[in-house]
C-alpha atoms as a PDB file:
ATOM      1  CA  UNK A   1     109.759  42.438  57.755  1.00  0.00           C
ATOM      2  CA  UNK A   2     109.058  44.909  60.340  1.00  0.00           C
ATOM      3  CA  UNK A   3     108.335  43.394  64.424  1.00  0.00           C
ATOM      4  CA  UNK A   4     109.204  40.548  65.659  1.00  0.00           C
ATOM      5  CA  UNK A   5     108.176  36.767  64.489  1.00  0.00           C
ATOM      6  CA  UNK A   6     108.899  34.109  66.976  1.00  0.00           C
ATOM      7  CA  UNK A   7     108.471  30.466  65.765  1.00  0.00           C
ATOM      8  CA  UNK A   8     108.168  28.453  69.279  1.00  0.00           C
ATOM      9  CA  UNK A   9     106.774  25.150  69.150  1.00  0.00           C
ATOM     10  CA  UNK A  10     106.829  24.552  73.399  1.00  0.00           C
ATOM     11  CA  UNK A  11     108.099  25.928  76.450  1.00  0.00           C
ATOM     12  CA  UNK A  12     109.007  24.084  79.595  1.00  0.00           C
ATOM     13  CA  UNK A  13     108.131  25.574  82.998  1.00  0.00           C
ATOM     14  CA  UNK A  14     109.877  24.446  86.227  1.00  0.00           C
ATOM     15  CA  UNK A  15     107.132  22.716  88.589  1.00  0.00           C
ATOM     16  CA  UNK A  16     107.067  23.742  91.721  1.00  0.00           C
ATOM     17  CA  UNK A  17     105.377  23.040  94.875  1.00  0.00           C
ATOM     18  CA  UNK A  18     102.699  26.054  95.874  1.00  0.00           C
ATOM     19  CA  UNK A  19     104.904  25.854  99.279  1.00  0.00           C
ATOM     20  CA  UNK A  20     108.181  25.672  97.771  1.00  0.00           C
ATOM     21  CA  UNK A  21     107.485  29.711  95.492  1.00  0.00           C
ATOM     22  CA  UNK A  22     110.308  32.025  95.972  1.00  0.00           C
ATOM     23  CA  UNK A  23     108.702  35.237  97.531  1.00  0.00           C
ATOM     24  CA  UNK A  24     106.416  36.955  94.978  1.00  0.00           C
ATOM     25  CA  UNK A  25     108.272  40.436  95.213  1.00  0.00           C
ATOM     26  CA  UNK A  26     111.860  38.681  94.063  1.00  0.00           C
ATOM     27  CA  UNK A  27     109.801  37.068  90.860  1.00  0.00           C
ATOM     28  CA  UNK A  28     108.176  39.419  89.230  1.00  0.00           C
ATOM     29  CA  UNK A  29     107.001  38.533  86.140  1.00  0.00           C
ATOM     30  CA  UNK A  30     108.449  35.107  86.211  1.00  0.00           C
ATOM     31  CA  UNK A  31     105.952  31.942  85.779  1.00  0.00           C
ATOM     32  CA  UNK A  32     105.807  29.228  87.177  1.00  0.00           C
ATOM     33  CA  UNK A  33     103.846  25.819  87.379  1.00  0.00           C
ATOM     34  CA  UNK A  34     102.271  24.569  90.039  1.00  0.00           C
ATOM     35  CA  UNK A  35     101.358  21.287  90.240  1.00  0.00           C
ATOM     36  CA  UNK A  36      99.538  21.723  94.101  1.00  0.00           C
ATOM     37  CA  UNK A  37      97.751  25.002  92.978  1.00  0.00           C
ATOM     38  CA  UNK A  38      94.388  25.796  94.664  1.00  0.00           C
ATOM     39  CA  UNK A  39      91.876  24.538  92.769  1.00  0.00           C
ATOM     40  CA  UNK A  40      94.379  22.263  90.381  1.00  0.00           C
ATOM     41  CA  UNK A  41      97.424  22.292  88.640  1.00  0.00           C
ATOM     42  CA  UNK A  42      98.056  25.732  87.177  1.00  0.00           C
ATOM     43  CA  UNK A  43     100.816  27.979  85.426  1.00  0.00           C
ATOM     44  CA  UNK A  44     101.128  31.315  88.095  1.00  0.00           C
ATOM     45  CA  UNK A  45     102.912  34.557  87.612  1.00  0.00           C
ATOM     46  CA  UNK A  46     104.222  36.702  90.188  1.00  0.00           C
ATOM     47  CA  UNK A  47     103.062  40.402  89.832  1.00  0.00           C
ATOM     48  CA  UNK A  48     105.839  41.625  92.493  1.00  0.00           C
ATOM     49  CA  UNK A  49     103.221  41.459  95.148  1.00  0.00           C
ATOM     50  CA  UNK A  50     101.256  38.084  94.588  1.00  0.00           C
ATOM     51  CA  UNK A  51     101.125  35.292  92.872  1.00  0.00           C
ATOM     52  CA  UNK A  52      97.985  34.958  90.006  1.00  0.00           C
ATOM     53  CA  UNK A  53      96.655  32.282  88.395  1.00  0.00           C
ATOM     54  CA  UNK A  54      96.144  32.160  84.981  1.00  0.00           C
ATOM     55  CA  UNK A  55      92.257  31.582  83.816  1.00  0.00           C
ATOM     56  CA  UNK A  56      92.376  27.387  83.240  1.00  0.00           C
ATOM     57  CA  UNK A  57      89.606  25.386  83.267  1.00  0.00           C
ATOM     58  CA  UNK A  58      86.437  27.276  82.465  1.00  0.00           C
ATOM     59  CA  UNK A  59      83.732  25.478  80.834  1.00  0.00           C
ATOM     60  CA  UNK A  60      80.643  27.364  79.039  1.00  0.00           C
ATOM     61  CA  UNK A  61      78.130  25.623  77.395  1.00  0.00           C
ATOM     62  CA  UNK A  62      73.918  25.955  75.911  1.00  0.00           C
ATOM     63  CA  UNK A  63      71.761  23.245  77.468  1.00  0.00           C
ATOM     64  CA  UNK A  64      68.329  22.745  76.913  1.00  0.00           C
ATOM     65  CA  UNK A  65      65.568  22.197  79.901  1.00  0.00           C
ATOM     66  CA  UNK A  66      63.687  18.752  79.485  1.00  0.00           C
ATOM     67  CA  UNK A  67      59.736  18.392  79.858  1.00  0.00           C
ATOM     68  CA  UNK A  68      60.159  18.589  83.614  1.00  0.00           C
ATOM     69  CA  UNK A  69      61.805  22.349  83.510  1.00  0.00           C
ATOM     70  CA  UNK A  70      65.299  20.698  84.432  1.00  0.00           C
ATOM     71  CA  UNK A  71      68.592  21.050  82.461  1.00  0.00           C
ATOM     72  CA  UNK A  72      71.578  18.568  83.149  1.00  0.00           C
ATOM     73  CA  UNK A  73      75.124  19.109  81.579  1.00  0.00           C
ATOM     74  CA  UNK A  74      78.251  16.711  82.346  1.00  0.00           C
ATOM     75  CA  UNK A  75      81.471  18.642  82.298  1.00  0.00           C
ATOM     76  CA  UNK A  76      83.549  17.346  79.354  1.00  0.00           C
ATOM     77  CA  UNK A  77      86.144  17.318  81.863  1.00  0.00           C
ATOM     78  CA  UNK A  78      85.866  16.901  85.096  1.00  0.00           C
ATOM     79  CA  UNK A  79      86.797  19.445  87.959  1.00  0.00           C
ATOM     80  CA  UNK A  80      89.441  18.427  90.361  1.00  0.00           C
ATOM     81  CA  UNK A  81      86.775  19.762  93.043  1.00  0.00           C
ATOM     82  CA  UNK A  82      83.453  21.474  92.481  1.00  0.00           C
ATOM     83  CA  UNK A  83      83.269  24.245  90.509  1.00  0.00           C
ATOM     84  CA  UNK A  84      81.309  27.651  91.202  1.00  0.00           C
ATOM     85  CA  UNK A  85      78.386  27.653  88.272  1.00  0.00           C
ATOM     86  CA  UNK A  86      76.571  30.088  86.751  1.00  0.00           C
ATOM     87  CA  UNK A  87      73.627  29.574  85.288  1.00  0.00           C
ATOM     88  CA  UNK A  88      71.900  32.427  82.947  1.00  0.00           C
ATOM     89  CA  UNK A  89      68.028  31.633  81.355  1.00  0.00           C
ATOM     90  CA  UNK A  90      67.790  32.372  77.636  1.00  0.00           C
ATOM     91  CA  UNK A  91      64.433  34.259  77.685  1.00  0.00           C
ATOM     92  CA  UNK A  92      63.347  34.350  74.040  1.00  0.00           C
ATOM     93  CA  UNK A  93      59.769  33.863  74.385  1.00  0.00           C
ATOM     94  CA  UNK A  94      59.200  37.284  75.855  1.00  0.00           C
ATOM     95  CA  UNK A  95      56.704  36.928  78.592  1.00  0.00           C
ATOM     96  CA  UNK A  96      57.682  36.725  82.379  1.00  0.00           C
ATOM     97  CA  UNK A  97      60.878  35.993  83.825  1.00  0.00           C
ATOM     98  CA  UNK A  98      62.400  32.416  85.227  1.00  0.00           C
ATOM     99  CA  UNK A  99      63.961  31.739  88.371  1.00  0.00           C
ATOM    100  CA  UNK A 100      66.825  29.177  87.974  1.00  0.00           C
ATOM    101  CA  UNK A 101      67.697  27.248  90.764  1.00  0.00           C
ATOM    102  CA  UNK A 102      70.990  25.010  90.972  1.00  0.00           C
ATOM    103  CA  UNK A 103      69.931  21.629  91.954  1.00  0.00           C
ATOM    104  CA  UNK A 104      72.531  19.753  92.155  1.00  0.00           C
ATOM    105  CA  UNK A 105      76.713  20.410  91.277  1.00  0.00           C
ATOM    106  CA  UNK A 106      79.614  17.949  91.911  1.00  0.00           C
ATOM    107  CA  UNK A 107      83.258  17.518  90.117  1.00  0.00           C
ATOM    108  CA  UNK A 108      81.795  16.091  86.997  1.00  0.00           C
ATOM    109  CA  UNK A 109      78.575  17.963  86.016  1.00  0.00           C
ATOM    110  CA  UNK A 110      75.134  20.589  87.208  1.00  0.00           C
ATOM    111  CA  UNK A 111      71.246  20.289  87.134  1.00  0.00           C
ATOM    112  CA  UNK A 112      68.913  23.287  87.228  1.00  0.00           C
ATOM    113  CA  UNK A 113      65.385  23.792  87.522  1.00  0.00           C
ATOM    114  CA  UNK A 114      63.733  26.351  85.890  1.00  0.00           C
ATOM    115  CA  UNK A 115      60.286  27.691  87.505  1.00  0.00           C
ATOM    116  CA  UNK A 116      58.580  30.961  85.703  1.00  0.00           C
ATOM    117  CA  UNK A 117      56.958  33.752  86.795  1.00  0.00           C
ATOM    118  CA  UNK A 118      53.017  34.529  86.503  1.00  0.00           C
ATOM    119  CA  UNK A 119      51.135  37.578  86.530  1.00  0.00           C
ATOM    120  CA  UNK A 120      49.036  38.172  89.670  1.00  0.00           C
ATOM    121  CA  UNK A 121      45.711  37.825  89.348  1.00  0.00           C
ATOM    122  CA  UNK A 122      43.705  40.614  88.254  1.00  0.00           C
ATOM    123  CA  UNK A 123      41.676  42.447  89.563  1.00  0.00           C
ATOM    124  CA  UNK A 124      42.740  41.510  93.295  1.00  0.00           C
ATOM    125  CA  UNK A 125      39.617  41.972  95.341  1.00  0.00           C
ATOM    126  CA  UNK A 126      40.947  40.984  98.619  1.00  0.00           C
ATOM    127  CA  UNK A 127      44.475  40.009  99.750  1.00  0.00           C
ATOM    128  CA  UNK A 128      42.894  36.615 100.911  1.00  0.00           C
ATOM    129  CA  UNK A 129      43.085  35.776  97.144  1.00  0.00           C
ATOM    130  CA  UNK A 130      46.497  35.686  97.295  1.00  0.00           C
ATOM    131  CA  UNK A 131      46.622  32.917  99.655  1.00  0.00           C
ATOM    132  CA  UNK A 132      48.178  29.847  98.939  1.00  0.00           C
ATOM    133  CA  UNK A 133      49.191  31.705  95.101  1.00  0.00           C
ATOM    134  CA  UNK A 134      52.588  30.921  93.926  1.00  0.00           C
ATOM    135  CA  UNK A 135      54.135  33.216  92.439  1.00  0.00           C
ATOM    136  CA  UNK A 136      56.585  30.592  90.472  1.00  0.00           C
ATOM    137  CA  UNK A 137      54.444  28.433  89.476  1.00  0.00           C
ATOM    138  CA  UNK A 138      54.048  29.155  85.887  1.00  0.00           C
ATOM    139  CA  UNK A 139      54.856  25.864  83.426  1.00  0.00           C
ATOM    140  CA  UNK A 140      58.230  26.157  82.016  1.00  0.00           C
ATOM    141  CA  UNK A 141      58.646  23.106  79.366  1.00  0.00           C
ATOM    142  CA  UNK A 142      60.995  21.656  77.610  1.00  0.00           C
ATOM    143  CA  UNK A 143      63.519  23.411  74.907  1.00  0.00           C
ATOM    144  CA  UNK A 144      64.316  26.487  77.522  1.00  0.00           C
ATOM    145  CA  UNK A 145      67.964  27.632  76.577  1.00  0.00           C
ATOM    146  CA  UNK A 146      70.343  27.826  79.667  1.00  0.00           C
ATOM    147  CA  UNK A 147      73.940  29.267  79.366  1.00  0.00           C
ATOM    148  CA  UNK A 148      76.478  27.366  81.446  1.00  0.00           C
ATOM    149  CA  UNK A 149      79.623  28.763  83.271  1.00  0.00           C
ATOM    150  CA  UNK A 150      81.759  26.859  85.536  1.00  0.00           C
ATOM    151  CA  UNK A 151      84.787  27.891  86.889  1.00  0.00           C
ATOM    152  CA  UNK A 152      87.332  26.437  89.198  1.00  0.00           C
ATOM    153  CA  UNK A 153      87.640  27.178  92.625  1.00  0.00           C
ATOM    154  CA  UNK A 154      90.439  28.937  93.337  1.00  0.00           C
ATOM    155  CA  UNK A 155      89.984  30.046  97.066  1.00  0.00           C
END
């Protein structure tokens, strides 16, 4: 058999304190876990200048808008604090473009709100006709795919 074949069924880590890491520039490449990382509990490795996290804790997921244009999604697990989210619109019905507005975010879960786009009016006479038009106010529905990313603040 030719390379190497390790057969490990767990590591330990020693925890340590995020005050209590050896300089980063005497560790390099070591990793360790830290129980008081920002953001959570987290393995970190040393890269001989800082100390990195390793990616933990982002949650994706496809929710669908309701009748009202708004999309709710409760984060299997919960964040230790709030979590930067990024919403993306699936488009598939071709026409004009959404604007997706975060509504509301917190430890355990997101709403959007969806508002579309609509095509000015044509012709345009006089700019007066343009008063009062709202650009985003074009029906959105229910059944709008939205791609969910939250991540972990680690800053």
């Amino acid at each position: 058999m030719s390379g190497a074949y390790f057969d490990v069924e767990s590591f330990t880590l020693k925890p340590m304190r995020l005050q209590d890491l050896p300089s980063a520039n005497q560790t390099t490449g070591q990793v360790f876990f830290v129980s008081d990382a920002p953001g959570g509990a987290s393995m970190m490795v040393s890269d001989g200048v800082n100390y990195r996290q390793f990616a933990r804790g982002v949650q994706t997921a496809l929710v669908q808008t309701n009748s009202q244009g708004k999309a709710t999604w409760a984060f299997p697990v919960a964040f230790p604090s709030v979590p930067a989210v990024f919403p993306t619109v699936l488009n598939t019905g071709g026409g004009q473009p959404f604007l997706c507005e975060i509504e509301t975010v917190s430890a355990t879960g997101v709403t959007v709100a969806l508002k579309r786009s609509r095509t000015l009016l044509n012709p345009i006479l006089n700019l007066g006709a343009l008063a009062g038009f709202d650009v985003f106010g074009g029906t959105v529905g229910a059944n709008v795919g939205v791609y969910m990313l939250a991540i972990p603040l680690t800053a």
